[in-house]
PDB file of N, CA and C in Angstrom:
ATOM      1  N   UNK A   1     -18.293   1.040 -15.500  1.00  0.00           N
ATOM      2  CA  UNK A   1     -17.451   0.834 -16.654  1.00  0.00           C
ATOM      3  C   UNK A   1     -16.259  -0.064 -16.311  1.00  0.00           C
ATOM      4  N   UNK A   2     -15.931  -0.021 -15.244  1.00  0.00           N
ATOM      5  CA  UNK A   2     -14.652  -0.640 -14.541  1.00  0.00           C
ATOM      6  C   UNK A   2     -15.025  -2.024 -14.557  1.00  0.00           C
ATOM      7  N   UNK A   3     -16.264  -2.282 -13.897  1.00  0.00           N
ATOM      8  CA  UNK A   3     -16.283  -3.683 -13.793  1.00  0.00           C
ATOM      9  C   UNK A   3     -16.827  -4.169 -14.907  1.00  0.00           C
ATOM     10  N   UNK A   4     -17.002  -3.401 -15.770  1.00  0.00           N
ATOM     11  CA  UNK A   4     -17.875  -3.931 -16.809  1.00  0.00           C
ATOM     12  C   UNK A   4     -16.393  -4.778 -17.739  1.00  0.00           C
ATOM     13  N   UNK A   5     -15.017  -3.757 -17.706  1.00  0.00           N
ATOM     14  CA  UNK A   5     -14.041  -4.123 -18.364  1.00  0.00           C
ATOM     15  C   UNK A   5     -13.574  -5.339 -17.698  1.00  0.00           C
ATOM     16  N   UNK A   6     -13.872  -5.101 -15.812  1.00  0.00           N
ATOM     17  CA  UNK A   6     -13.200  -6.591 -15.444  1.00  0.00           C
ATOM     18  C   UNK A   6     -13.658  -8.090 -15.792  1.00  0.00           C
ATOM     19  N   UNK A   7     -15.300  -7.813 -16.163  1.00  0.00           N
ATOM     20  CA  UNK A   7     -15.627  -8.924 -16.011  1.00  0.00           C
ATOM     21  C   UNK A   7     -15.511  -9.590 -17.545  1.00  0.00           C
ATOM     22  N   UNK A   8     -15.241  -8.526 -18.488  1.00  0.00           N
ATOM     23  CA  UNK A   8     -14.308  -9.268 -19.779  1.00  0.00           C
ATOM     24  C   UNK A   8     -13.313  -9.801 -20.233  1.00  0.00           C
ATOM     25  N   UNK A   9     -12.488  -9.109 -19.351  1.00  0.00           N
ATOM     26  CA  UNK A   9     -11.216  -9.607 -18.598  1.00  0.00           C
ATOM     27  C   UNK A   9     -11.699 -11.506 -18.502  1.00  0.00           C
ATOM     28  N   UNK A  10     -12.274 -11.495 -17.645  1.00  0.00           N
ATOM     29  CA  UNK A  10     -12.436 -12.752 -16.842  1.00  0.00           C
ATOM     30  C   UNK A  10     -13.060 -14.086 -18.052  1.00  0.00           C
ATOM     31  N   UNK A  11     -14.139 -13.405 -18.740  1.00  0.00           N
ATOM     32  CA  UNK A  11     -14.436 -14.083 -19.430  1.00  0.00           C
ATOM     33  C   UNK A  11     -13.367 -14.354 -20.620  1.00  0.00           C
ATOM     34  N   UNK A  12     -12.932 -13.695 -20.701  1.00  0.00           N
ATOM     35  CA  UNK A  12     -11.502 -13.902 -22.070  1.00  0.00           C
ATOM     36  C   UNK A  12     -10.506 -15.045 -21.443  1.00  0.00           C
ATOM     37  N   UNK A  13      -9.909 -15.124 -20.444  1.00  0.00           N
ATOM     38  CA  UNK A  13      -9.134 -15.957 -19.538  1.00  0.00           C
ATOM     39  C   UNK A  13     -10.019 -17.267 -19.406  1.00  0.00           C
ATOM     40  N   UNK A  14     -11.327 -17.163 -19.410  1.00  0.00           N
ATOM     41  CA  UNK A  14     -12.564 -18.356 -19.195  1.00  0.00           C
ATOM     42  C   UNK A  14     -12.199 -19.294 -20.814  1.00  0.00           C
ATOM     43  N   UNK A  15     -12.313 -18.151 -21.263  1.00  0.00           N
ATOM     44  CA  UNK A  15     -12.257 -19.350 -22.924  1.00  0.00           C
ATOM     45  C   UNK A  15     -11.013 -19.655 -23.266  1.00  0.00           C
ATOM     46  N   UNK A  16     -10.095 -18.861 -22.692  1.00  0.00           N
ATOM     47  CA  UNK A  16      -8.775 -19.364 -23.155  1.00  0.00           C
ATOM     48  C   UNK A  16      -8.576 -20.842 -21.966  1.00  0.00           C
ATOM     49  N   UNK A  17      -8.581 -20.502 -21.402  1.00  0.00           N
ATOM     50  CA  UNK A  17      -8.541 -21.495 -20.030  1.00  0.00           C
ATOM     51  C   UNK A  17      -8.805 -22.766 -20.650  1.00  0.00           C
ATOM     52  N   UNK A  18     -10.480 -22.729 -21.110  1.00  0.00           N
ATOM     53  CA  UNK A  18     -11.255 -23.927 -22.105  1.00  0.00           C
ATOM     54  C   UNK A  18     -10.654 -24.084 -23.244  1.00  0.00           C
ATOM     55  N   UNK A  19      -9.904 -23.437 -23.710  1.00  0.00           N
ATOM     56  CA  UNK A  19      -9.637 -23.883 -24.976  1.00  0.00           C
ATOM     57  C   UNK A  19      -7.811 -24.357 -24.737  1.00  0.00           C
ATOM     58  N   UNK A  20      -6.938 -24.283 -23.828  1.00  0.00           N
ATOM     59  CA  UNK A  20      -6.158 -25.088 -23.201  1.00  0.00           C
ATOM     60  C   UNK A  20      -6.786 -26.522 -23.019  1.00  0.00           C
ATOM     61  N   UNK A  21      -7.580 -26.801 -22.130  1.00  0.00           N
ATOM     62  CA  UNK A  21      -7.966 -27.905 -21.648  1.00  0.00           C
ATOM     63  C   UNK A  21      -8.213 -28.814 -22.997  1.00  0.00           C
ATOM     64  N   UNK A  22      -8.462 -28.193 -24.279  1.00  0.00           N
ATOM     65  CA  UNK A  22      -8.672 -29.162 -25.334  1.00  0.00           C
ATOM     66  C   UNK A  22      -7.666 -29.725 -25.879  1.00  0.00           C
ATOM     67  N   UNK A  23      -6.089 -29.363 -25.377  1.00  0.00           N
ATOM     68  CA  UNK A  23      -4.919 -29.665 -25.846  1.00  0.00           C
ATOM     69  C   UNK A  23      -4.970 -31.024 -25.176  1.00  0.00           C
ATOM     70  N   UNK A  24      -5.143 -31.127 -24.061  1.00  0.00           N
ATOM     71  CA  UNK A  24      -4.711 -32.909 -23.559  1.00  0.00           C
ATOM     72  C   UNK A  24      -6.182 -33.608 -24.323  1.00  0.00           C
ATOM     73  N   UNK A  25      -6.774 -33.507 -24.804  1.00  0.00           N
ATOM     74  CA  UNK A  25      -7.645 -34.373 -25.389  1.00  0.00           C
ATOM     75  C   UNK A  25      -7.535 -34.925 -26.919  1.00  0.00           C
ATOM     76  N   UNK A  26      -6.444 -34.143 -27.148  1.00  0.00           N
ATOM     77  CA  UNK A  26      -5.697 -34.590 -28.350  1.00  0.00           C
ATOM     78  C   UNK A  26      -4.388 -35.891 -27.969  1.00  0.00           C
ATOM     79  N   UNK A  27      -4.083 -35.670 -27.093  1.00  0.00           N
ATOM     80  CA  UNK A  27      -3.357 -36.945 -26.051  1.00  0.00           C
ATOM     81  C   UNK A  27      -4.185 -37.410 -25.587  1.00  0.00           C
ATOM     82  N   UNK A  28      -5.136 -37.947 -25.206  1.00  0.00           N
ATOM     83  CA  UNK A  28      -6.020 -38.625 -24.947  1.00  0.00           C
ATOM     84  C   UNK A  28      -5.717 -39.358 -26.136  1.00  0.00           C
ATOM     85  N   UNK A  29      -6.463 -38.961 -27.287  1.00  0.00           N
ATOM     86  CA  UNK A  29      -6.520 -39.932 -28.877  1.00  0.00           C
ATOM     87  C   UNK A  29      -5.229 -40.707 -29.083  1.00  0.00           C
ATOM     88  N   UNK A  30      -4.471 -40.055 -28.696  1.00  0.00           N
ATOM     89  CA  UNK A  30      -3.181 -40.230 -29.652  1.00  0.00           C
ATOM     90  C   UNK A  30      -3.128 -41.836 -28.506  1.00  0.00           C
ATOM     91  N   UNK A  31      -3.186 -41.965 -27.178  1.00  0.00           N
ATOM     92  CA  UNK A  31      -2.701 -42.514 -26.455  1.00  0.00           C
ATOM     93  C   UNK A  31      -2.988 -43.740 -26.315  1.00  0.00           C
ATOM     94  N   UNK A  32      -5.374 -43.283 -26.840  1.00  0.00           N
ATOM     95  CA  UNK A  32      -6.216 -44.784 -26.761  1.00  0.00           C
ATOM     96  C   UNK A  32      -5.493 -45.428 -28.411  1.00  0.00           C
ATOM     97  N   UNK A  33      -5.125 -44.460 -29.555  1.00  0.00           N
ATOM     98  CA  UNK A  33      -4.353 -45.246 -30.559  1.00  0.00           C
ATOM     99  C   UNK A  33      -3.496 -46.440 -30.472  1.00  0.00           C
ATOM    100  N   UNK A  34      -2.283 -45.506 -29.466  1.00  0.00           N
ATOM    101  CA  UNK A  34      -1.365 -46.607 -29.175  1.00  0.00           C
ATOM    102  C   UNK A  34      -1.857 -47.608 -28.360  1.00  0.00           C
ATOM    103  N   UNK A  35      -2.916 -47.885 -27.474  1.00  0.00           N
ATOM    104  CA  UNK A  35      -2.925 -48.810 -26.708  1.00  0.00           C
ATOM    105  C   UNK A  35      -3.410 -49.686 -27.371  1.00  0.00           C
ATOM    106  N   UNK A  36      -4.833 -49.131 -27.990  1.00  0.00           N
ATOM    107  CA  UNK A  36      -5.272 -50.140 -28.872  1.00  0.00           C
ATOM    108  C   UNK A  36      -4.880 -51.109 -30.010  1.00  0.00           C
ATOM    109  N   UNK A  37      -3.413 -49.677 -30.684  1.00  0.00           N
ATOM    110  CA  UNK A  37      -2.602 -51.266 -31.616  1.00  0.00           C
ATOM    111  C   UNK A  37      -1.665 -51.870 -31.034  1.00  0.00           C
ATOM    112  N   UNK A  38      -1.041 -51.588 -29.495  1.00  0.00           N
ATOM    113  CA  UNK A  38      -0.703 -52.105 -28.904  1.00  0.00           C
ATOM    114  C   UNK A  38      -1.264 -53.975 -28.390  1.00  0.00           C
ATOM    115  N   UNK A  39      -2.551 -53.527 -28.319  1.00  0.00           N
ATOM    116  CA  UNK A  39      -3.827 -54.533 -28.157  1.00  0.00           C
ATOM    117  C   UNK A  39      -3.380 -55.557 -28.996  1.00  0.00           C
ATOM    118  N   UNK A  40      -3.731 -54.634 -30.220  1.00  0.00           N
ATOM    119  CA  UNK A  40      -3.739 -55.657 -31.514  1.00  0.00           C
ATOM    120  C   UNK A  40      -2.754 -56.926 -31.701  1.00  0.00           C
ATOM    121  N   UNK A  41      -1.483 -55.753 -31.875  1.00  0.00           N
ATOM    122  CA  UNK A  41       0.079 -56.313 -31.615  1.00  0.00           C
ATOM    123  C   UNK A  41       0.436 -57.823 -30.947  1.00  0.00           C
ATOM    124  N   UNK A  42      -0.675 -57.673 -29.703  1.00  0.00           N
ATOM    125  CA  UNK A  42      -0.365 -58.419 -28.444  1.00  0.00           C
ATOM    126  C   UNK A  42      -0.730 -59.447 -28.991  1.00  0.00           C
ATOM    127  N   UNK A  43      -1.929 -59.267 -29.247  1.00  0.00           N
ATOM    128  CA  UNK A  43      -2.802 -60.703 -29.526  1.00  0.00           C
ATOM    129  C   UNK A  43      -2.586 -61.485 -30.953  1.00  0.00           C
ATOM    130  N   UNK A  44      -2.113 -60.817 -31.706  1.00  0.00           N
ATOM    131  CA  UNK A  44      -1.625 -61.386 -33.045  1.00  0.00           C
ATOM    132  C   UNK A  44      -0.497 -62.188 -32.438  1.00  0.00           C
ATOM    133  N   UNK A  45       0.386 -61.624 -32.092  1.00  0.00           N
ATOM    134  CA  UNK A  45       1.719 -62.516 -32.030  1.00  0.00           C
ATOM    135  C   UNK A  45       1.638 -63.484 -31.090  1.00  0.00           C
ATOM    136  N   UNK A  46       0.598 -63.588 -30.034  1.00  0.00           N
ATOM    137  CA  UNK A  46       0.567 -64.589 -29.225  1.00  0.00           C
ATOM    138  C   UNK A  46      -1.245 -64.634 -28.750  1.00  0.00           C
ATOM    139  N   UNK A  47      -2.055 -65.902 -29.291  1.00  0.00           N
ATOM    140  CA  UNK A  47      -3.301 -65.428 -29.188  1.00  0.00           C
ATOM    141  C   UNK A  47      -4.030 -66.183 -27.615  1.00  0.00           C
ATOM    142  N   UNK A  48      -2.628 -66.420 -27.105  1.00  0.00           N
ATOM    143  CA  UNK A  48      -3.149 -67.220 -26.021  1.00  0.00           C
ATOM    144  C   UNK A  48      -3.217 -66.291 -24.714  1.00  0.00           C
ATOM    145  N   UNK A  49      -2.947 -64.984 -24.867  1.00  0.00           N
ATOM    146  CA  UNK A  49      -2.951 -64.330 -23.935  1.00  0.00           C
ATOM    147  C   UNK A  49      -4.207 -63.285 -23.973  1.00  0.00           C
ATOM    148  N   UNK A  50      -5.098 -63.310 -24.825  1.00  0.00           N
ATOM    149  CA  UNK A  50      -5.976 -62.464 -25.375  1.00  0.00           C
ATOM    150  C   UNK A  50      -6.856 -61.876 -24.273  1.00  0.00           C
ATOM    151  N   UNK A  51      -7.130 -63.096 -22.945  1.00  0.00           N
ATOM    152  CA  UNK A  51      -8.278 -62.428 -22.193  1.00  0.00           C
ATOM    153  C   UNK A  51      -7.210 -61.612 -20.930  1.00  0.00           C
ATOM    154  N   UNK A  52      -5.658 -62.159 -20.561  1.00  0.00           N
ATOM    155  CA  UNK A  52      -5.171 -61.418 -19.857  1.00  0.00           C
ATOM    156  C   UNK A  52      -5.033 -59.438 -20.018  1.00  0.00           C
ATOM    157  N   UNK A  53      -4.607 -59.655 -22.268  1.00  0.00           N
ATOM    158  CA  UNK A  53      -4.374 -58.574 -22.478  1.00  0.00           C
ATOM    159  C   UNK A  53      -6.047 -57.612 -22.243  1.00  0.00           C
ATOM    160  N   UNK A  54      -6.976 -58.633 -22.414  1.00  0.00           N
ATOM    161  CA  UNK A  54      -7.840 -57.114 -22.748  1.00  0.00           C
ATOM    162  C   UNK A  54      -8.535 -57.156 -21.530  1.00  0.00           C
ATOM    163  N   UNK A  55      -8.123 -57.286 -20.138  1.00  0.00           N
ATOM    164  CA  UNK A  55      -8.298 -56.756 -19.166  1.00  0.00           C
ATOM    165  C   UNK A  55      -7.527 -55.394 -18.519  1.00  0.00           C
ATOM    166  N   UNK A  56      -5.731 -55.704 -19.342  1.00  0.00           N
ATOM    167  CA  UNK A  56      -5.265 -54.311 -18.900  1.00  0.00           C
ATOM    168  C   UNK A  56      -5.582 -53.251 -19.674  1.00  0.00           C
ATOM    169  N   UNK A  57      -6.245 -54.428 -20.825  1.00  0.00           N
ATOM    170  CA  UNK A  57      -6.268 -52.677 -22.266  1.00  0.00           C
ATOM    171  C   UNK A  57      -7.627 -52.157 -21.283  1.00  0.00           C
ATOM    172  N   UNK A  58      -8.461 -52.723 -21.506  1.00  0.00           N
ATOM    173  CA  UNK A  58      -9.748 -52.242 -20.449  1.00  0.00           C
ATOM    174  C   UNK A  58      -9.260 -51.406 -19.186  1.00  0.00           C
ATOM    175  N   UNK A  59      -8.755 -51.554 -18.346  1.00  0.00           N
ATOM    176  CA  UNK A  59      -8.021 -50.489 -17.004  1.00  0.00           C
ATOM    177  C   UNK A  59      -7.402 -49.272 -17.998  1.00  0.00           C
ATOM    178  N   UNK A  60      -6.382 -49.639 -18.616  1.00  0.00           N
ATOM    179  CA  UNK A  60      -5.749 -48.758 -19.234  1.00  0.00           C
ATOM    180  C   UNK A  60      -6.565 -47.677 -19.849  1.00  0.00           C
ATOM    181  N   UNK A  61      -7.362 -47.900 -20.523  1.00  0.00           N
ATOM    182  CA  UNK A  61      -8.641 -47.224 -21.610  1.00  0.00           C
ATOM    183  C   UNK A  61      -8.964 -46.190 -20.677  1.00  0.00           C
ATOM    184  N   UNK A  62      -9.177 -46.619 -19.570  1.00  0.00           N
ATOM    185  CA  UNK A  62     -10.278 -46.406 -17.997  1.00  0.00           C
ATOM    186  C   UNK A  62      -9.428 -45.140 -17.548  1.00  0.00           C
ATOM    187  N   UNK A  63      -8.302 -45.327 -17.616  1.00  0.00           N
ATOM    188  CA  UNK A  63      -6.877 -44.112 -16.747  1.00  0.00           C
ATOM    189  C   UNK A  63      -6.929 -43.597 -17.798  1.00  0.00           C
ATOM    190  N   UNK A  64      -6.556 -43.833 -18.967  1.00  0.00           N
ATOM    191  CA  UNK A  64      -6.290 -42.605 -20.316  1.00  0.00           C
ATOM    192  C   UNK A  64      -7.724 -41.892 -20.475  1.00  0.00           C
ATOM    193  N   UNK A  65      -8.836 -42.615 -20.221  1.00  0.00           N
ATOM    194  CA  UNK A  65     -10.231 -41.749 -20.629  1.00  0.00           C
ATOM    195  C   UNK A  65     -10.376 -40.789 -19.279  1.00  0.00           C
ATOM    196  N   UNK A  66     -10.155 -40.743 -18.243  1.00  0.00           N
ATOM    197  CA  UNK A  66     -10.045 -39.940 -17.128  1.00  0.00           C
ATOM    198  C   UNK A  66      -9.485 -38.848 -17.023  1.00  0.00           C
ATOM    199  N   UNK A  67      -8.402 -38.862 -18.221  1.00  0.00           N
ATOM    200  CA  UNK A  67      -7.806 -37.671 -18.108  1.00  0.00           C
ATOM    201  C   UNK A  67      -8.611 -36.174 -19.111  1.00  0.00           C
ATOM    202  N   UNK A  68      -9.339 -36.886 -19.970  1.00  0.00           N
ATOM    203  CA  UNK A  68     -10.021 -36.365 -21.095  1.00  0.00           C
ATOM    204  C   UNK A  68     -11.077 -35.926 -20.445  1.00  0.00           C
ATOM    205  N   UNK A  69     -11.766 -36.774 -19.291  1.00  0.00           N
ATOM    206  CA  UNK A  69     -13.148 -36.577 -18.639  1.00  0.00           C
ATOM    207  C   UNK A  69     -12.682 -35.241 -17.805  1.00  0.00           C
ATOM    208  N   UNK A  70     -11.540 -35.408 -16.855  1.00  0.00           N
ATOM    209  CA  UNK A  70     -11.193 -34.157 -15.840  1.00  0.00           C
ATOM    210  C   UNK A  70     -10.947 -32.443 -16.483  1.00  0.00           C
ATOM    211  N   UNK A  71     -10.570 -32.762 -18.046  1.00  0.00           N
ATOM    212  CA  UNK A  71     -10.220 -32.064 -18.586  1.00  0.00           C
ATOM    213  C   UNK A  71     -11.355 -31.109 -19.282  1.00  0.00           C
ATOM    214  N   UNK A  72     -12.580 -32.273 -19.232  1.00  0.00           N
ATOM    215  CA  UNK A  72     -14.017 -31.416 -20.054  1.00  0.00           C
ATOM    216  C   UNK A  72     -14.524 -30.982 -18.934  1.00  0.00           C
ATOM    217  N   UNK A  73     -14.590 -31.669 -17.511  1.00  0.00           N
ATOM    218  CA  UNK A  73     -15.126 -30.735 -16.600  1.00  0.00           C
ATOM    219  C   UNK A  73     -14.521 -29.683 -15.814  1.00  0.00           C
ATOM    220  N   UNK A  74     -13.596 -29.226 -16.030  1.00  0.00           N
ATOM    221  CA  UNK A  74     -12.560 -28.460 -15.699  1.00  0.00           C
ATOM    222  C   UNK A  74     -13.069 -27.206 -16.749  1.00  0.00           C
ATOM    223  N   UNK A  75     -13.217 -27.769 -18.385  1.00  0.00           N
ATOM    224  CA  UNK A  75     -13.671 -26.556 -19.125  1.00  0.00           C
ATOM    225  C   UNK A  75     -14.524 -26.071 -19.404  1.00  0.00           C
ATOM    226  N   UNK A  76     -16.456 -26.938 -18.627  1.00  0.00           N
ATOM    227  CA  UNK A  76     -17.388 -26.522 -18.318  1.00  0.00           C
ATOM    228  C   UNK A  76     -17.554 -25.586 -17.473  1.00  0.00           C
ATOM    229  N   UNK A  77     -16.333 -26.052 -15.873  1.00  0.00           N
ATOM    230  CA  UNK A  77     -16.398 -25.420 -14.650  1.00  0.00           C
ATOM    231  C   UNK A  77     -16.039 -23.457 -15.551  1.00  0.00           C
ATOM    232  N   UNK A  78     -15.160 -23.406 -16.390  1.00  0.00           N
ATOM    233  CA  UNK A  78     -14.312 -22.276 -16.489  1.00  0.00           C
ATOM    234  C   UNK A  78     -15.265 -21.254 -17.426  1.00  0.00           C
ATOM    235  N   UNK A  79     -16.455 -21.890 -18.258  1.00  0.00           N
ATOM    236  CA  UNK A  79     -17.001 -21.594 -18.851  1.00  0.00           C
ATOM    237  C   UNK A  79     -18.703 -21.351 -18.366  1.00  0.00           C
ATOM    238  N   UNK A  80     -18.709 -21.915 -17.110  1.00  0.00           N
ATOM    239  CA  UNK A  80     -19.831 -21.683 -16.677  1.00  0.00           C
ATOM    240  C   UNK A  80     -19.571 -20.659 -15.515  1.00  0.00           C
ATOM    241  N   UNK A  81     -18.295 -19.701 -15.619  1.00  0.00           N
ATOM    242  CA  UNK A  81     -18.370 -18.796 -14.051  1.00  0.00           C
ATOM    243  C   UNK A  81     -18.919 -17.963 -14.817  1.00  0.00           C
TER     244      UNK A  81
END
């Protein structure tokens, strides 16, 4: 009975855990938003820089999507103990 309560315990902390991790993936969005009208921004007002800018938007995309990726396998890992 004991462990039966601990191991609900554990699983309750498992989904909360996962369902934290979905908070930075809402920053994720918010972040590829800004970069991308950032993007936009860039290249409207000056169109001669277009292939410099969308090499950093490209890196950039790359670091902001990483954080979203660490964050889903982090809430597989918590959900698969």
């Amino acid at each position: 009975m004991e462990n039966e309560v601990a191991q609900n315990a554990v699983n309750i902390y498992a989904y909360l855990g996962a369902g934290i991790c979905a908070v930075p993936m809402a920053a994720v969005a918010i972040g590829l938003a800004r970069l991308w009208t950032t993007l936009i921004e860039t290249v409207g007002r000056n169109p001669q820089v277009r292939k410099d800018v969308t090499m950093f938007g490209f890196i950039g995309m790359g670091s902001i999507e990483a954080v979203a990726l660490y964050m889903l396998i982090i809430a597989i890992l918590l959900l698969t103990m």
